[in-house]
Protein backbone atom coordinates (compact mmCIF):
# COMPACT_ATOMS: atom_id res chain seq x y z
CA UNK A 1 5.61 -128.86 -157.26
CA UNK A 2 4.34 -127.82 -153.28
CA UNK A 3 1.35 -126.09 -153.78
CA UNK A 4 -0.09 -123.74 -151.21
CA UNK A 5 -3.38 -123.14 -152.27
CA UNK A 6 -5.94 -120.10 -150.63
CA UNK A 7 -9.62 -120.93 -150.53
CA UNK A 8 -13.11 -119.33 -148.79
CA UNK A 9 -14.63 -123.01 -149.69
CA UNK A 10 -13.24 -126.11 -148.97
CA UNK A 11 -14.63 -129.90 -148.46
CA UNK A 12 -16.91 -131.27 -146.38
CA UNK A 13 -18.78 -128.44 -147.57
CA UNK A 14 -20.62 -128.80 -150.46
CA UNK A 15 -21.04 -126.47 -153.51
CA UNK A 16 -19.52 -125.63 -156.92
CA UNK A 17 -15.98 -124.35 -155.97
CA UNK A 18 -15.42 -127.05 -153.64
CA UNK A 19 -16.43 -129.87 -156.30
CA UNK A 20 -14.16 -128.66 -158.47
CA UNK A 21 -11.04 -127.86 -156.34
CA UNK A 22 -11.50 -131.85 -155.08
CA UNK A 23 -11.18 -132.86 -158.76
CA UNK A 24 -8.23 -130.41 -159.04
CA UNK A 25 -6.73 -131.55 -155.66
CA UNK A 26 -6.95 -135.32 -156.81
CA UNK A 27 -5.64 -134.82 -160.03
CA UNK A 28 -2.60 -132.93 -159.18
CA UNK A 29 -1.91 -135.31 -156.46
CA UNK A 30 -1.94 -138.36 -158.64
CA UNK A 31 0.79 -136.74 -160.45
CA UNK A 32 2.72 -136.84 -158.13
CA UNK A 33 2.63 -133.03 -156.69
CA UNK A 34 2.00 -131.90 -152.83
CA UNK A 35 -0.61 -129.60 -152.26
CA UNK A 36 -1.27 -127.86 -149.09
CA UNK A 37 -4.96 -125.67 -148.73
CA UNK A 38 -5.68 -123.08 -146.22
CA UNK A 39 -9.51 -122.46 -145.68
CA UNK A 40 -12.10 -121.94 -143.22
CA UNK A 41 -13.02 -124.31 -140.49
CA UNK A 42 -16.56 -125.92 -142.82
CA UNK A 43 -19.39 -123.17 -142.70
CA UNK A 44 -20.82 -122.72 -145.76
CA UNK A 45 -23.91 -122.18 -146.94
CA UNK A 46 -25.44 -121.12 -142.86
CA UNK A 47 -22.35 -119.63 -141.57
CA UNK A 48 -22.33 -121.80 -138.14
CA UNK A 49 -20.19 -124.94 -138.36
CA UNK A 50 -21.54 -128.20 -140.32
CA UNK A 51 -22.64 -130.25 -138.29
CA UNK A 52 -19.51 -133.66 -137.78
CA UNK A 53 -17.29 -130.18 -138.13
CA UNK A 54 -15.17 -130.99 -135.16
CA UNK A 55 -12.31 -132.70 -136.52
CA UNK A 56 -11.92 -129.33 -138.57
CA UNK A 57 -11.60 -126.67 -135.76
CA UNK A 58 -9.55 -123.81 -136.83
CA UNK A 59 -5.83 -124.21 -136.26
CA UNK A 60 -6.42 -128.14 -137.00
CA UNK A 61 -4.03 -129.67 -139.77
CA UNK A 62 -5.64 -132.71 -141.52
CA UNK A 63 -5.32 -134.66 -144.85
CA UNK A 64 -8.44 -134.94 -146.43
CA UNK A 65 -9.48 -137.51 -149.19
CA UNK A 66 -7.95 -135.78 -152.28
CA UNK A 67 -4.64 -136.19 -150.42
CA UNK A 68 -4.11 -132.48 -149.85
CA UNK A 69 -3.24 -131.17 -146.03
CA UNK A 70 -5.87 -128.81 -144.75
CA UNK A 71 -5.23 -125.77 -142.19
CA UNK A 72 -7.83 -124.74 -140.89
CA UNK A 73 -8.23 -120.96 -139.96
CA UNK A 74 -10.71 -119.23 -138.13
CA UNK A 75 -14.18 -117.87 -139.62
CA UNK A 76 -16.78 -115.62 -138.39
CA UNK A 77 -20.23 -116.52 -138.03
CA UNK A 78 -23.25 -115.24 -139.75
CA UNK A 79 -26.50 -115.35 -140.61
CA UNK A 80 -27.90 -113.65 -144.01
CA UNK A 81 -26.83 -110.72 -145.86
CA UNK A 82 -23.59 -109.41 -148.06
CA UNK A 83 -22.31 -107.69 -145.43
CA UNK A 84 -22.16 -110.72 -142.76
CA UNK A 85 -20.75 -113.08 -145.66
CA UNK A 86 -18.21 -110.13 -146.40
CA UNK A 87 -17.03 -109.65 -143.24
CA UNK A 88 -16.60 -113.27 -142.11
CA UNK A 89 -14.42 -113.91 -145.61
CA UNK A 90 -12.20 -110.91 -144.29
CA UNK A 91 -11.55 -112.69 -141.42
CA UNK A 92 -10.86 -115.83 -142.66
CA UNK A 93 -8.69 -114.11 -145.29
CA UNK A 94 -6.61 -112.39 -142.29
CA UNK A 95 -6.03 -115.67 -140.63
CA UNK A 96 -4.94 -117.27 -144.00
CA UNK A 97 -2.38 -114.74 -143.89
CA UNK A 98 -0.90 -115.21 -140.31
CA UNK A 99 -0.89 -119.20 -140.60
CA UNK A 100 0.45 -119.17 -144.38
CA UNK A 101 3.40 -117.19 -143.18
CA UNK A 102 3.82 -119.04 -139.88
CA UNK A 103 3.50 -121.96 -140.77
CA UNK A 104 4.95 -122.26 -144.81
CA UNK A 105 8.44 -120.19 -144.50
CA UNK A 106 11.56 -122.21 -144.15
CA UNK A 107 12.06 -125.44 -145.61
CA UNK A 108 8.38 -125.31 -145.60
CA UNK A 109 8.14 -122.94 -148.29
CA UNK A 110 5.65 -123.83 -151.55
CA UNK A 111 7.18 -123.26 -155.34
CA UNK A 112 3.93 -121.31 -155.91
CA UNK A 113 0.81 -120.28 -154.14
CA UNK A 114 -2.56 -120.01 -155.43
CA UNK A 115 -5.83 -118.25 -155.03
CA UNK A 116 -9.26 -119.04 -155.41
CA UNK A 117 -11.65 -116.82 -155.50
CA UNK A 118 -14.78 -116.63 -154.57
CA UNK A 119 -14.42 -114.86 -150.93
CA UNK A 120 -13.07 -111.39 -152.78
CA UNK A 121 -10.83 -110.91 -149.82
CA UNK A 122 -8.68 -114.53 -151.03
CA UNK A 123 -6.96 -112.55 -153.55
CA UNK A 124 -5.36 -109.47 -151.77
CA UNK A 125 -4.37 -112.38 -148.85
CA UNK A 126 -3.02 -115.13 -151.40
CA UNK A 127 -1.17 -111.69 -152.87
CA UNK A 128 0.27 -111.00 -149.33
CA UNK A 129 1.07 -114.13 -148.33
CA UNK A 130 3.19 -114.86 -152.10
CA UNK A 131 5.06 -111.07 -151.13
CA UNK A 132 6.25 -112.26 -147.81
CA UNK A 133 7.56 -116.22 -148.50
CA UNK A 134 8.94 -114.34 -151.90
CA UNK A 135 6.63 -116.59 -154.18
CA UNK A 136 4.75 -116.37 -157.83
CA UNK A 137 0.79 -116.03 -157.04
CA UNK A 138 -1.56 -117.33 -159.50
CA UNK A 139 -5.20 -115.94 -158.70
CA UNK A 140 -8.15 -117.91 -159.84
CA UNK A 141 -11.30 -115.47 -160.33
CA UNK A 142 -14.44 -118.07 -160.27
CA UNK A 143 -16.53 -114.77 -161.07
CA UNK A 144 -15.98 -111.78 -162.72
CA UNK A 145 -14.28 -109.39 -160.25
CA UNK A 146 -14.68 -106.33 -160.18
CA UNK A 147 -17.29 -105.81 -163.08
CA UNK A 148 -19.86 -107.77 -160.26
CA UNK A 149 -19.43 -104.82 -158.16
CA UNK A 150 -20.94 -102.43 -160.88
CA UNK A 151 -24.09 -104.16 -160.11
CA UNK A 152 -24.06 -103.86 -156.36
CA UNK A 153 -26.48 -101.98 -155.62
CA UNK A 154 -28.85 -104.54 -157.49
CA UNK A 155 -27.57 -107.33 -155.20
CA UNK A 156 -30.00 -107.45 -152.71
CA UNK A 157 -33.58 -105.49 -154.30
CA UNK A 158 -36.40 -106.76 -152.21
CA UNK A 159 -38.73 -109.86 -153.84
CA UNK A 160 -41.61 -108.40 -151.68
CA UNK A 161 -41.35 -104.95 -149.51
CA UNK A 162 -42.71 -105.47 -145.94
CA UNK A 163 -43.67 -102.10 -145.42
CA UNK A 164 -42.49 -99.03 -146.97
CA UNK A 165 -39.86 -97.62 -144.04
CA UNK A 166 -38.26 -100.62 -144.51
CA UNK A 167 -37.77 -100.54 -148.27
CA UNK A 168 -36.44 -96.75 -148.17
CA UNK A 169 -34.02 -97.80 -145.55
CA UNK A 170 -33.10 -100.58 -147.75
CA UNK A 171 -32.50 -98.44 -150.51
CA UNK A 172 -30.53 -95.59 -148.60
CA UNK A 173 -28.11 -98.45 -147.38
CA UNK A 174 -27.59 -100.53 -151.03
CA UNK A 175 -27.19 -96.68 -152.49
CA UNK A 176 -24.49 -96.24 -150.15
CA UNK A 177 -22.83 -99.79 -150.63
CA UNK A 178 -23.27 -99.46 -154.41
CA UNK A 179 -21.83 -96.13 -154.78
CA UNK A 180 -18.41 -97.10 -152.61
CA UNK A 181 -18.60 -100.40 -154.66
CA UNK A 182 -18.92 -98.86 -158.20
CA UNK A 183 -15.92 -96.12 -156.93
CA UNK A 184 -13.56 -96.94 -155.24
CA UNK A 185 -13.10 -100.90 -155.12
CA UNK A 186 -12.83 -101.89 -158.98
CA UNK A 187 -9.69 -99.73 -159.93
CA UNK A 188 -8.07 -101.38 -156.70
CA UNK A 189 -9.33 -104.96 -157.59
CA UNK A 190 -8.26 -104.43 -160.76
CA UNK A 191 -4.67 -103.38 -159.80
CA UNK A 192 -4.25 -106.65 -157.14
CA UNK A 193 -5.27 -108.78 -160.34
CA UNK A 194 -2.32 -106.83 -162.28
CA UNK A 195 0.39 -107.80 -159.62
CA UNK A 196 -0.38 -111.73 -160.10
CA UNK A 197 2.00 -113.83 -162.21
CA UNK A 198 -0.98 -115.21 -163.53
CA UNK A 199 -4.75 -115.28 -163.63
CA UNK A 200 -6.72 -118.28 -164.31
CA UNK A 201 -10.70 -117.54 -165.34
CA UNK A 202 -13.58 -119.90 -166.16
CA UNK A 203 -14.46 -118.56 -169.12
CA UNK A 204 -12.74 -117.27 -172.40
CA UNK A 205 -14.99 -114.35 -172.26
CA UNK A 206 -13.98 -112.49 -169.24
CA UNK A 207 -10.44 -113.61 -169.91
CA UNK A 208 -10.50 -111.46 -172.95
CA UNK A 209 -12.24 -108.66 -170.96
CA UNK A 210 -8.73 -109.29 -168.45
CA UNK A 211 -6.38 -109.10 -171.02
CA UNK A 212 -7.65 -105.81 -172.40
CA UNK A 213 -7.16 -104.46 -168.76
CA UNK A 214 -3.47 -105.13 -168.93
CA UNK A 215 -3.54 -108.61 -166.94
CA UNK A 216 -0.62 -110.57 -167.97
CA UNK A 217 -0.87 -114.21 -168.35
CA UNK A 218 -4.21 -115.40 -168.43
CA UNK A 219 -5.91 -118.70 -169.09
CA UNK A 220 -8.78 -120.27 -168.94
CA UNK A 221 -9.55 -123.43 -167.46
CA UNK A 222 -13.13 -123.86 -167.74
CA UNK A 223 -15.02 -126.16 -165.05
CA UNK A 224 -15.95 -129.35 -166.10
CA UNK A 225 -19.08 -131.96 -165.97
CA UNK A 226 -19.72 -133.44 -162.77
CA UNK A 227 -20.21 -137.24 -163.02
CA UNK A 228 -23.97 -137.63 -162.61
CA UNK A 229 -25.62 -141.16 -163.75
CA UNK A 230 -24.23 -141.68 -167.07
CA UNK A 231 -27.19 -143.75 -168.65
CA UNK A 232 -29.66 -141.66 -166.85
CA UNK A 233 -33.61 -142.42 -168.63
CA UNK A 234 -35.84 -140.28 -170.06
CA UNK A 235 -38.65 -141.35 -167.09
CA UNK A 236 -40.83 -138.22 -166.45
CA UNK A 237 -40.89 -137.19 -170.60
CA UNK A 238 -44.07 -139.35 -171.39
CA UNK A 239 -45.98 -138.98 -168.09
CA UNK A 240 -49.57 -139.62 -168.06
CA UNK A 241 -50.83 -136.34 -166.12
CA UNK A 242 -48.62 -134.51 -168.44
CA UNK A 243 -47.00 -132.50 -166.08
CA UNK A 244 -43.77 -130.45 -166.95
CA UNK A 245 -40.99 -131.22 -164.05
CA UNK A 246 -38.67 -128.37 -163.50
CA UNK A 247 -35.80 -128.20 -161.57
CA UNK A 248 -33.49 -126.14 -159.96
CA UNK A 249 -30.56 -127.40 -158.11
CA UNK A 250 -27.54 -124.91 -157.10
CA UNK A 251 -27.81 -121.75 -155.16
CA UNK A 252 -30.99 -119.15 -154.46
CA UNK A 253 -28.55 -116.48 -154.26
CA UNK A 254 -28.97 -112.40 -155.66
CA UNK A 255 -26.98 -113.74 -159.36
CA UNK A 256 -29.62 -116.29 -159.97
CA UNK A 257 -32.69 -113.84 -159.24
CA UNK A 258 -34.69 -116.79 -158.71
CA UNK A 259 -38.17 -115.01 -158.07
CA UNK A 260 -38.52 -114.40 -161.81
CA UNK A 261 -39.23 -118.28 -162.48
CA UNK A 262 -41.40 -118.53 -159.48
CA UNK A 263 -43.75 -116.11 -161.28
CA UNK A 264 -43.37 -118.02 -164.71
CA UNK A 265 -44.95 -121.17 -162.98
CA UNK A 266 -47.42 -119.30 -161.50
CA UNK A 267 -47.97 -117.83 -164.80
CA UNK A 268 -47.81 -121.35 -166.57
CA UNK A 269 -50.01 -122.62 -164.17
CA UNK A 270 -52.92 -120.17 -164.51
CA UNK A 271 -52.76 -120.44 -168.38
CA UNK A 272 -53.53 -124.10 -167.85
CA UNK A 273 -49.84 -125.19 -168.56
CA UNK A 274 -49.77 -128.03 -165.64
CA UNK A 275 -46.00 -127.27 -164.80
CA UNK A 276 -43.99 -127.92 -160.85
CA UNK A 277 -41.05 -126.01 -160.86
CA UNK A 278 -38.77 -127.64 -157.87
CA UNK A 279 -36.03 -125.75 -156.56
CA UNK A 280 -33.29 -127.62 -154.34
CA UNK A 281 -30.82 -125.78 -152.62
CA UNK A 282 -29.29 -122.81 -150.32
CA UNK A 283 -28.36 -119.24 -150.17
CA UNK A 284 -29.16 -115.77 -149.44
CA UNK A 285 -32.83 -115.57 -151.17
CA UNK A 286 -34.59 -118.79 -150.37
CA UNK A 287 -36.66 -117.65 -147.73
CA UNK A 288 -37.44 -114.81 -149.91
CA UNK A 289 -38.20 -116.82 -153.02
CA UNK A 290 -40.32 -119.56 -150.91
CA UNK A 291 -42.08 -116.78 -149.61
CA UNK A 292 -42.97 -115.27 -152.86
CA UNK A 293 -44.06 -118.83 -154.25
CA UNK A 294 -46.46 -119.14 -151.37
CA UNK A 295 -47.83 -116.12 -151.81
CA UNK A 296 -48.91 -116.24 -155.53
CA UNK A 297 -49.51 -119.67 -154.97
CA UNK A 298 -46.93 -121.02 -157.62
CA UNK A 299 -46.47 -124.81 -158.44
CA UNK A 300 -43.34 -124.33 -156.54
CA UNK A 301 -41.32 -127.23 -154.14
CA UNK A 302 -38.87 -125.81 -152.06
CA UNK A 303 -36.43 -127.95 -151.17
CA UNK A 304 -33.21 -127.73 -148.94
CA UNK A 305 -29.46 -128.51 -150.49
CA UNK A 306 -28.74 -132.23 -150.45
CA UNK A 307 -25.57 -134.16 -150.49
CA UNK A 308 -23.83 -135.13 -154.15
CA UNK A 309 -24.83 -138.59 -153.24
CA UNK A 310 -28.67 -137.90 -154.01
CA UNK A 311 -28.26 -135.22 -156.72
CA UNK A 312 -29.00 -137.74 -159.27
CA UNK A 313 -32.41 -138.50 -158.00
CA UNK A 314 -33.80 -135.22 -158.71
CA UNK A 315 -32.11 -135.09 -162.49
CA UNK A 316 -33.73 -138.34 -162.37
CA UNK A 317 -37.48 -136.07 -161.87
CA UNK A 318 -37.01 -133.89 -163.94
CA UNK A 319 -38.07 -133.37 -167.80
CA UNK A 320 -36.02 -130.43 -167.96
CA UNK A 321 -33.86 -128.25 -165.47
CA UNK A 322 -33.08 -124.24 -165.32
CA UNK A 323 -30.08 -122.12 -165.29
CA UNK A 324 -30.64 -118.31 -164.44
CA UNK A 325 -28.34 -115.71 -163.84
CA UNK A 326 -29.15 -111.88 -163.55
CA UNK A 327 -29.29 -109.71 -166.36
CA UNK A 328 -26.18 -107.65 -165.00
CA UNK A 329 -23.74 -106.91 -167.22
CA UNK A 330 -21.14 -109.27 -165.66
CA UNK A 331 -23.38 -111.75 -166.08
CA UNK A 332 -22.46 -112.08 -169.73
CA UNK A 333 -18.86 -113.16 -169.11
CA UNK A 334 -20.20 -115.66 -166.53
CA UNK A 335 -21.06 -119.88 -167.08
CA UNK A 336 -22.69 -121.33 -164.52
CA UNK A 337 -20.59 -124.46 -162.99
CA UNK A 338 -24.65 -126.21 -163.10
CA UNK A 339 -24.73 -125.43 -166.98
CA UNK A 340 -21.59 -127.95 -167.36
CA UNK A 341 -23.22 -130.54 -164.68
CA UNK A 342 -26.77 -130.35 -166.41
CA UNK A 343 -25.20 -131.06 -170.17
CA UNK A 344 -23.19 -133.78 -168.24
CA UNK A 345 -26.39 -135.35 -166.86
CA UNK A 346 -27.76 -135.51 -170.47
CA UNK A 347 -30.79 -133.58 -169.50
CA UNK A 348 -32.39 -130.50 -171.67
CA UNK A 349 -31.63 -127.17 -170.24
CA UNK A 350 -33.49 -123.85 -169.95
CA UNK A 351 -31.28 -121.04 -170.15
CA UNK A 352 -32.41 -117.62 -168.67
CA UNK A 353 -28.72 -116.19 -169.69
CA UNK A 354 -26.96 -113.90 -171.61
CA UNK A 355 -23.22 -113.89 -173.33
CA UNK A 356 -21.28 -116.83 -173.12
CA UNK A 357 -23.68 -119.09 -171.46
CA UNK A 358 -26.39 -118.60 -174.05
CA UNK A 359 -23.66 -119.24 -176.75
CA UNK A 360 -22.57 -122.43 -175.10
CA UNK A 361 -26.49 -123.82 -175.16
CA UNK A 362 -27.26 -122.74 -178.68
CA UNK A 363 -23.92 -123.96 -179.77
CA UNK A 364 -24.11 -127.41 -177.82
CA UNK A 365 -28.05 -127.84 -179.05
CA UNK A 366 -28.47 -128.50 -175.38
CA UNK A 367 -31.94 -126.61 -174.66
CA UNK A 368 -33.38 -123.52 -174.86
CA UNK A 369 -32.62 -119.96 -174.00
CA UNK A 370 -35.08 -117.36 -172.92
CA UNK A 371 -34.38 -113.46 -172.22
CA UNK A 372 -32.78 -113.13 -168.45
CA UNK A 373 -35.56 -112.39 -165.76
CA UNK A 374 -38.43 -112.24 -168.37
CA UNK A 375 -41.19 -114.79 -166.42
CA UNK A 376 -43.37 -114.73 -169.71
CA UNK A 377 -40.84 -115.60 -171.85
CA UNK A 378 -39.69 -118.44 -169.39
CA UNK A 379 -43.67 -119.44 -168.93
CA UNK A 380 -44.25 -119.15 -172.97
CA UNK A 381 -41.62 -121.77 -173.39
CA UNK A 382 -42.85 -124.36 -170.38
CA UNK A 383 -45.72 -124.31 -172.32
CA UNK A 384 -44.12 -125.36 -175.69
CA UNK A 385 -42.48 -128.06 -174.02
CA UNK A 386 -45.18 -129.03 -172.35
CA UNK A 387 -46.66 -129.45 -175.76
CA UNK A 388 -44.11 -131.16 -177.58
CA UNK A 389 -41.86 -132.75 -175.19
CA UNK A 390 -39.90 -134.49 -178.30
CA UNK A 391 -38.07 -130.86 -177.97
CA UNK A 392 -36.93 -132.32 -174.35
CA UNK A 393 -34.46 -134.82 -176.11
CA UNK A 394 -31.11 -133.73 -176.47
CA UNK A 395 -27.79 -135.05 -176.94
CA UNK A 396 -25.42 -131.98 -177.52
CA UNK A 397 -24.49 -131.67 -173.98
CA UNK A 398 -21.86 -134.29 -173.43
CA UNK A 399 -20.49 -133.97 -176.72
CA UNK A 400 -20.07 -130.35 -176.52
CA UNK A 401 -17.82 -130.92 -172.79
CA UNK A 402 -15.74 -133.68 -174.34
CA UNK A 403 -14.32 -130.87 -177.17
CA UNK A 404 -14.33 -128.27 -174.67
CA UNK A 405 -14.75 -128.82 -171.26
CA UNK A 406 -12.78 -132.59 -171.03
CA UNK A 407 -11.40 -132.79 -167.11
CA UNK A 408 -8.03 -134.17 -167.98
CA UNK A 409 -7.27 -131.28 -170.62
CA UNK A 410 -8.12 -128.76 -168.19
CA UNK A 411 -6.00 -130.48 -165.73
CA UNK A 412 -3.13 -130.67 -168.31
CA UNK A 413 -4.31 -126.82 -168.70
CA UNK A 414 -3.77 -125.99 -164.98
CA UNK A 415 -0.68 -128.26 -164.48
CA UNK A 416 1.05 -126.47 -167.30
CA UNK A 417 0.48 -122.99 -165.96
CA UNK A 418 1.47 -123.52 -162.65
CA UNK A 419 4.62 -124.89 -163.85
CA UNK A 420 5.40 -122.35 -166.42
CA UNK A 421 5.38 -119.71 -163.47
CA UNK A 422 6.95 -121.54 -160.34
CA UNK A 423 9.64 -121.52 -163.07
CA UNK A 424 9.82 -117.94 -163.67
């Protein structure tokens, strides 16, 4: 098959959607299938080009390691804040329409296109761009669009309010972007996901919530373990000072709601529970969340994202390592990519989620799960772990992802669909 895949995220960059569209990419190449990707010149997380981001100006046409041929389109910079990230995926999504038609009609024309999304605006463009080279579109919703937008006007509630003019201006504007969010953009969302041949989701949960809607053909291809260190020790579970290490790795973004566990460690900590909670990564709240552990004084390390290469170190820290997601009601048809790379890694999770993701630990025997964005629950069970830390040895994970979550099924999973509809 020729492939024309849409995409907000793309390699060098890293992050969840672009690990698993590499393992994709290289998978379907190795069988012997051309895939061509049209994304954004590398931006993500800052919104200014990476740094080395040269070679992959917009309008540049390279083949990356997975073997897939990158066009580059255009992006708009910005700096924090929905609306800047919102506006600069628009753009993008504009230019993926002008170059997919300019440059994929003809004898250059794909059997099928396909969009990924996150970057909202991907699916109305990958729909465009399948209506004018008169091709099936299969949409791939990494998040549950459009129930997230219910919650909008919870996406951005201040960790600490500077003063109190600023809060009620705040307010006034996430009323107004929640109300046009909640009214007028899910019926229309809903309608674009209607039109695809397919849709492909990450979890069985919100495909069922899809299907009810009247979505024809959809499947879920979950995401899959990440390969971490595969006979990773047990080093920091029998530590002399008896300190709890807790990491998070993956984004400090509105979903995750972050601040909650920054007041469990400081509540650990002043119970006498000697606990560090690290958090490693990038997004739209870490200044906020770094400033909130420095004022209460948490046993908080902030650290800054880090290349795949030394992910394994910090798993290599920790005793145990969170997953958190808001307690929105979207949330409960959402599994966080890190879930899958944490079970992978072999390491004990704590789960501040609801739905599917709290299934998928309890089922597994992978960790623990504590109420979303409750810090004493969260603190309350540091401190049992910190007390017995024979509860910090698990071995659930990796069996649970080889009946469920195995790469080359999903693959298989994926290959099959798209093949089923370019032959429509």
């Amino acid at each position: 098959m020729r492939i024309l895949l849409l995409s907000h995220y793309w390699a060098p960059e890293v992050g969840a959607p672009q690990r698993r569209w590499n393992r994709l990419a290289e998978a379907l190449i190795s069988r012997g299938h051309e895939l061509a990707v049209l994304a954004p010149a590398p931006h993500y997380p800052g919104g200014r080009l990476l740094q080395g981001g040269g070679d992959h100006m917009a309008g540049s046409i390279r083949r990356d390691v997975t073997g897939a041929m990158v066009h580059r389109t255009i992006f708009r910079p910005y700096s924090s804040g929905v609306c800047g990230r919102g506006v600069d995926q628009m753009v993008a999504a504009a230019d993926s329409v002008r170059l997919g038609v300019e440059r994929f009609r003809g004898a250059n024309r794909p059997d099928i296109i396909v969009g990924s999304v996150p970057g909202l605006p991907t699916l109305p463009a990958a729909l465009a761009v399948g209506g004018m080279l008169h091709r099936p579109v299969v949409v791939e919703l990494r998040d549950a669009w459009p129930d997230l937008l219910l919650s909008a006007a919870q996406w951005s509630p201040p960790l600490s309010c500077p003063s109190t003019a600023t809060q009620a201006r705040q307010t006034r504007r996430l009323d107004v972007v929640g109300w046009g969010a909640r009214s007028l953009l899910p019926p229309l969302i809903t309608r674009l996901e209607q039109e695809a041949a397919a849709v492909v989701t990450t979890t069985d949960s919100f495909a069922q919530v899809l299907r009810s809607r009247g979505v024809r053909r959809v499947v879920t291809v979950r995401n899959t373990g990440a390969t971490t260190s595969a006979g990773r020790s047990p080093v920091g579970r029998c530590r002399s000072d008896g300190v709890l290490n807790v990491l998070y790795l993956g984004t400090v973004g509105r979903a995750q709601g972050l601040g909650f566990a920054v007041k469990a460690a400081h509540i650990a900590q002043q119970s006498g529970t000697p606990v560090v909670l690290r958090i490693v990564g990038d997004g739209a709240q870490f200044q906020e969340v770094a400033t909130l552990a420095r004022s209460l004084g948490a046993p908080v390390e902030m650290h800054p994202a880090v290349p795949w290469s030394e992910v394994d170190q910090h798993y290599a820290w920790a005793d145990t390592a969170l997953v958190s997601l808001q307690s929105w009601p979207a949330m409960s048809v959402t599994v966080p990519s890190k879930l899958y790379e944490i079970m992978s890694a072999g390491l004990h999770v704590c789960a501040s989620v609801d739905g599917e993701a709290r299934r998928i630990v309890e089922d597994a025997g992978c960790g623990d799960v504590t109420t979303p964005q409750d810090p004493q629950a969260l603190a309350s069970l540091w401190r049992a772990l910190a007390a017995d830390r024979s509860r910090l040895d698990v071995t659930g994970g990796r069996r649970w992802l080889a009946d469920h979550a195995d790469a080359e099924v999903m693959t298989d999973r994926y290959e099959s669909l798209l093949r089923q509809v370019s032959g429509d």
